[in-house]
N, C-alpha and C. Protein backbone atom coordinates (compact mmCIF):
# COMPACT_ATOMS: atom_id res chain seq x y z
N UNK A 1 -42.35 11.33 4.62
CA UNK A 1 -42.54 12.75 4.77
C UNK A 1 -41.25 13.46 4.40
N UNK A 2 -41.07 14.87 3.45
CA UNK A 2 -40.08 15.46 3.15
C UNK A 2 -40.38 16.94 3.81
N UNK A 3 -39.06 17.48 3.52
CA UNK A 3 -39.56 19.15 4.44
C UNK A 3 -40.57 19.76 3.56
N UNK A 4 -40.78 20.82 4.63
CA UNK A 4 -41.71 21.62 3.72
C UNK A 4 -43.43 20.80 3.95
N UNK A 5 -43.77 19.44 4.33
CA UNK A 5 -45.02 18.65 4.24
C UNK A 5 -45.71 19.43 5.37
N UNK A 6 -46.77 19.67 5.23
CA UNK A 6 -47.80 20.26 6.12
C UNK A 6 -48.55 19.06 6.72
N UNK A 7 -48.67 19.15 8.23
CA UNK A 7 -49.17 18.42 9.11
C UNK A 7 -50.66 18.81 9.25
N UNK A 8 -51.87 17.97 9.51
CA UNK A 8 -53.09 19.19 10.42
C UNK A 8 -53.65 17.94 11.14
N UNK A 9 -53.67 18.47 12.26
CA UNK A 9 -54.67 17.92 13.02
C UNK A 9 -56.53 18.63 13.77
N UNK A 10 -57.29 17.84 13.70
CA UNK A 10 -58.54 18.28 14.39
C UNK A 10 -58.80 17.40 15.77
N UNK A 11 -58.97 18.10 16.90
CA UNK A 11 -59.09 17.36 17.92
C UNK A 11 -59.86 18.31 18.93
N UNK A 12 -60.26 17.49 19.90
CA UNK A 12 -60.54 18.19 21.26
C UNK A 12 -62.15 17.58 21.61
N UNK A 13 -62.85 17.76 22.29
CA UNK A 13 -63.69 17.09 23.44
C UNK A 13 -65.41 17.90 22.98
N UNK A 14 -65.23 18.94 23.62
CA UNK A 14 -66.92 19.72 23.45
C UNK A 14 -66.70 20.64 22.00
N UNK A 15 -65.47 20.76 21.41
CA UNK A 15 -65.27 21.69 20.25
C UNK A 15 -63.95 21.11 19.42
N UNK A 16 -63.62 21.24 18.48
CA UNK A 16 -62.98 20.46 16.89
C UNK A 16 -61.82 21.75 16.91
N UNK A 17 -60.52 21.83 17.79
CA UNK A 17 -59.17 22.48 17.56
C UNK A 17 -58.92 22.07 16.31
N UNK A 18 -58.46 23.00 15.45
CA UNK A 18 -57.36 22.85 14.60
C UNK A 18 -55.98 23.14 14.73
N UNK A 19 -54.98 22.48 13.87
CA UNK A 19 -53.66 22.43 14.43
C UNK A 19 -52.67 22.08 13.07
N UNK A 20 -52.01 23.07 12.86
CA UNK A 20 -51.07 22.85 11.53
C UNK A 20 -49.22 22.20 11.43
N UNK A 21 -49.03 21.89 11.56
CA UNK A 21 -47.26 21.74 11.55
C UNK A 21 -46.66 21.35 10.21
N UNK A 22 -45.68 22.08 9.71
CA UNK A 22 -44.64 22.05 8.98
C UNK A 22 -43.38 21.15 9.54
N UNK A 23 -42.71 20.17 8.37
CA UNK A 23 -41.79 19.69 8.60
C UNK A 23 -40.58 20.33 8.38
N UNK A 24 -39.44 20.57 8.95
CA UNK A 24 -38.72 21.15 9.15
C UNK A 24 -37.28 20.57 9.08
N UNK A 25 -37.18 19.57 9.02
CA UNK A 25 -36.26 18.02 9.39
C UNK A 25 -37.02 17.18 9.06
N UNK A 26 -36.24 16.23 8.16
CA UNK A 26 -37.02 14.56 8.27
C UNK A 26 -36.04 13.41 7.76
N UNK A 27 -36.10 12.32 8.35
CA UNK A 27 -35.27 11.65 8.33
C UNK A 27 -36.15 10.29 7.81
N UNK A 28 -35.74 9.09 7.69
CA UNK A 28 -36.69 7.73 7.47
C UNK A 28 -38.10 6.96 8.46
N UNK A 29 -37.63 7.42 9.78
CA UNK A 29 -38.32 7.41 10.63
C UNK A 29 -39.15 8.36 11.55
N UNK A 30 -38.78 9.69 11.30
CA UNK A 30 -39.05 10.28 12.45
C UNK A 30 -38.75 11.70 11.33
N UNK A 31 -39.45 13.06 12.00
CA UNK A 31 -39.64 14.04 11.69
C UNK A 31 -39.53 15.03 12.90
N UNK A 32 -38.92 16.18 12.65
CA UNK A 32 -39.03 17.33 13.39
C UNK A 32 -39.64 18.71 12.69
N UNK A 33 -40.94 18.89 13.72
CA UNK A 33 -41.94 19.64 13.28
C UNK A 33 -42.09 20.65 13.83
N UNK A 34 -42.34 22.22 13.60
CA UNK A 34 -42.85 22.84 14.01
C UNK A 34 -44.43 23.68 14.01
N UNK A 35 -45.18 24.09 14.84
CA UNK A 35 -46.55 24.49 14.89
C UNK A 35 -46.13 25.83 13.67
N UNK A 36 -47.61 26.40 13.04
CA UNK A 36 -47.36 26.86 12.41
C UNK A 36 -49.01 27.85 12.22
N UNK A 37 -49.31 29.34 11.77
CA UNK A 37 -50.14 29.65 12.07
C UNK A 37 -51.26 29.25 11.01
N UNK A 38 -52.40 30.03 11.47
CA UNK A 38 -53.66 29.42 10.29
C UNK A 38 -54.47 30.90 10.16
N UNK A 39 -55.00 30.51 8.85
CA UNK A 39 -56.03 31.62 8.89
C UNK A 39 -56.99 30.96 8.76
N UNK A 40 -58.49 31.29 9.53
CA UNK A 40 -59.30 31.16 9.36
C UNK A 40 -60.76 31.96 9.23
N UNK A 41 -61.98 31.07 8.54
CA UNK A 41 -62.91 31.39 7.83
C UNK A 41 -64.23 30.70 8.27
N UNK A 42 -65.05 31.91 9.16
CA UNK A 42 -66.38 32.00 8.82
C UNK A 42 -67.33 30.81 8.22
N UNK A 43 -67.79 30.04 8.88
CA UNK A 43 -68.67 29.13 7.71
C UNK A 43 -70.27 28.68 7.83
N UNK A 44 -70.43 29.00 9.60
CA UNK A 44 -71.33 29.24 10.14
C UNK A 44 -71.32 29.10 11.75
N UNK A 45 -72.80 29.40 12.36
CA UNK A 45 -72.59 29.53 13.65
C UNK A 45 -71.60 28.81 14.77
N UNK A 46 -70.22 29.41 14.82
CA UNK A 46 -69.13 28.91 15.82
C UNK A 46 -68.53 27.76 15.03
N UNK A 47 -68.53 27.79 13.72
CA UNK A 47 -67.66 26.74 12.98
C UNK A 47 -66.95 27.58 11.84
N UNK A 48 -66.07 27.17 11.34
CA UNK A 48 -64.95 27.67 10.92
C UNK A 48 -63.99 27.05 9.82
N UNK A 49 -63.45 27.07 8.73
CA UNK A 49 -62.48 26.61 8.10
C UNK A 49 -61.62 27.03 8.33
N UNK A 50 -60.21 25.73 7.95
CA UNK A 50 -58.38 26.90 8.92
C UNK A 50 -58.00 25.92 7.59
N UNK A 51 -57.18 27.03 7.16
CA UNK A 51 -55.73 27.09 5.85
C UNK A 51 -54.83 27.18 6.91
N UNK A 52 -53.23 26.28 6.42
CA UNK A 52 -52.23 26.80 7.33
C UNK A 52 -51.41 27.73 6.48
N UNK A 53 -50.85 28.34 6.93
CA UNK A 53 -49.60 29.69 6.82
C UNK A 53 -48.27 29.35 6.86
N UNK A 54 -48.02 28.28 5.72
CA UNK A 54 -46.60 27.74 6.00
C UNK A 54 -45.55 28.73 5.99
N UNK A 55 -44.06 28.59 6.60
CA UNK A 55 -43.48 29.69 7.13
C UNK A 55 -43.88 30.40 8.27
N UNK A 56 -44.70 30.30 8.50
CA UNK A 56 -44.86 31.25 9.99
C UNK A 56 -45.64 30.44 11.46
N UNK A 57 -43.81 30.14 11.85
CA UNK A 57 -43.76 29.08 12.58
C UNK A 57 -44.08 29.88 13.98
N UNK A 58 -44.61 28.82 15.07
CA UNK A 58 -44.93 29.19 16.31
C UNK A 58 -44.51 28.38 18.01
N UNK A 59 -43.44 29.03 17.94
CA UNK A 59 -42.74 27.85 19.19
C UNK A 59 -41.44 27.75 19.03
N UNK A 60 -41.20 26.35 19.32
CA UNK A 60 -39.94 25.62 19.11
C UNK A 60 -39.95 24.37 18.25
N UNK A 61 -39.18 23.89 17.74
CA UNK A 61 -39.53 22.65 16.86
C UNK A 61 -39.26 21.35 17.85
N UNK A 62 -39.95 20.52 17.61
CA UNK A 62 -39.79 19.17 18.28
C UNK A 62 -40.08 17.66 17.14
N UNK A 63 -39.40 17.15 18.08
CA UNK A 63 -39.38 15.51 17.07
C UNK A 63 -40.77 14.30 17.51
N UNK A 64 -41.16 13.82 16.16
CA UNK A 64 -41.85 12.67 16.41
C UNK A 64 -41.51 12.17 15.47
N UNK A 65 -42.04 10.57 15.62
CA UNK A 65 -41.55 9.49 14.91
C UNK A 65 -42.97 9.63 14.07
N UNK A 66 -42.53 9.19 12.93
CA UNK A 66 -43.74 8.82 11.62
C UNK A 66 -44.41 7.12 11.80
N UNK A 67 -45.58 7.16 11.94
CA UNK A 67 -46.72 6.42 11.90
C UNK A 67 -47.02 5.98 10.34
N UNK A 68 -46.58 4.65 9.83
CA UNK A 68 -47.22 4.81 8.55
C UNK A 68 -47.63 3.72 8.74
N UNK A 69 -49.35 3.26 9.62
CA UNK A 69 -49.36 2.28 10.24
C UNK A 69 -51.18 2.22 9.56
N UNK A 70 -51.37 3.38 9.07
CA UNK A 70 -52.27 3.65 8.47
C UNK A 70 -52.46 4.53 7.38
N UNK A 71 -53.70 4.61 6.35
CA UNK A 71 -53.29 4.79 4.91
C UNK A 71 -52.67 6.35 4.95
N UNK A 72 -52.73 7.64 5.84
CA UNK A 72 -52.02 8.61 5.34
C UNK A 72 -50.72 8.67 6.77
N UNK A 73 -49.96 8.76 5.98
CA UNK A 73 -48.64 8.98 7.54
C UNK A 73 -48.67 10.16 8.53
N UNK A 74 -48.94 9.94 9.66
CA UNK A 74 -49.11 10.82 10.56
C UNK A 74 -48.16 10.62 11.88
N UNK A 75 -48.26 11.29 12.72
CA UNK A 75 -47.29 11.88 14.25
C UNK A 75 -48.29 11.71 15.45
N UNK A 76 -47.79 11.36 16.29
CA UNK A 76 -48.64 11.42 17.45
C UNK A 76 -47.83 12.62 17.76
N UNK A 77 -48.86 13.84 18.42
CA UNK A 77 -48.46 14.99 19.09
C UNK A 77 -48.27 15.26 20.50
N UNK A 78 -49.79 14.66 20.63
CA UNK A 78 -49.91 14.54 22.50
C UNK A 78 -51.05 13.20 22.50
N UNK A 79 -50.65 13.33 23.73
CA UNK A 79 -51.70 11.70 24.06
C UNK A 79 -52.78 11.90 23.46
N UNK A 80 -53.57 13.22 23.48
CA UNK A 80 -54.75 13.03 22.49
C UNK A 80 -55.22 14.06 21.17
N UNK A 81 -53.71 13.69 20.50
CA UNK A 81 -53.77 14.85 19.42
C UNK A 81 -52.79 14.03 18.21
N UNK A 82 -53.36 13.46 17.45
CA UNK A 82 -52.63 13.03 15.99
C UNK A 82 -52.51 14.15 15.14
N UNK A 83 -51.53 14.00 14.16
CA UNK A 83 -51.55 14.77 13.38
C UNK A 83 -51.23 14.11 11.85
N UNK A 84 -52.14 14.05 10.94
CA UNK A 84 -51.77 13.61 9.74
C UNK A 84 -51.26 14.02 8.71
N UNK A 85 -50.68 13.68 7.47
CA UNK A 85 -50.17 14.60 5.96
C UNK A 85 -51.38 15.02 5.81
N UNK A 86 -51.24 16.87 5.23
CA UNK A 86 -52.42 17.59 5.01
C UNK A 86 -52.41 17.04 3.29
N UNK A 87 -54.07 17.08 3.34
CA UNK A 87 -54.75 16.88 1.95
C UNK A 87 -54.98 18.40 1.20
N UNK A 88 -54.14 19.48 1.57
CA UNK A 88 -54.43 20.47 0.55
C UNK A 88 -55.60 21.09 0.46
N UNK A 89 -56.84 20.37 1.52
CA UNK A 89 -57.87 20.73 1.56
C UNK A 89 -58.57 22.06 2.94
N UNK A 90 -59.33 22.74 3.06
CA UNK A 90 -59.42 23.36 4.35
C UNK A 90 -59.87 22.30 5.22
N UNK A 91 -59.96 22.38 6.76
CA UNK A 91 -59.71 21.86 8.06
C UNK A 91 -60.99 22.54 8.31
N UNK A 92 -61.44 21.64 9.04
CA UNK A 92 -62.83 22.00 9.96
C UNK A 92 -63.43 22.14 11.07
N UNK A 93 -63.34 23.34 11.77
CA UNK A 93 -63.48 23.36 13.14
C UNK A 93 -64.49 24.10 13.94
N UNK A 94 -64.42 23.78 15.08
CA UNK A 94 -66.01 24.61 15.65
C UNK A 94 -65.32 25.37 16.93
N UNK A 95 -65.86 26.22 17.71
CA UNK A 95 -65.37 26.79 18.44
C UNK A 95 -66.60 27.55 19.54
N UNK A 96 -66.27 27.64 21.07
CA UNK A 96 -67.48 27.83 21.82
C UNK A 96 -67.20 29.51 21.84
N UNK A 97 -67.93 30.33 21.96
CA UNK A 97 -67.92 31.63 22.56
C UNK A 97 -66.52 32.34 22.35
């Protein structure tokens, strides 16, 4: 991973969060990332496509180590939130009420 690489993750339980991070720092092992915003798009009832908004960071930056343990290199975020190299493609998410 080099700076500038866009992170996304989809996660969550009764509904599909989306979640973007920019690298900010990166070293051989490990990366420091920050959250980053999204726009999103309409696609049908309570589902949604998300582009991220690189540059427009949200938080503080924090470090994880790089996973290249599988075919695209990704971060563990939180116990139940990966985050992989974005494919350039939109992200797919659903959302309740």
């Amino acid at each position: 991973m080099k700076i500038g690489d866009i992170l996304v993750s989809q996660w969550g339980y009764e509904q599909t969060n989306v979640s973007f991070y920019e690298v900010v720092k990166a070293t051989s092992k490990t990366v420091e990332l920050m959250a980053i915003e999204k726009e999103t798009k309409p696609t049908g009832f309570m589902q949604f496509d998300a582009m991220p908004l690189p540059g427009k960071h949200q938080g503080e930056k924090f470090r994880r180590r790089i996973d290249l343990s599988s075919s695209v290199p990704s971060c563990r975020i939180t116990s139940c939130e990966y985050a992989y190299l974005w494919n350039g493609k939109p992200a797919h998410g659903t959302c309740y009420a």
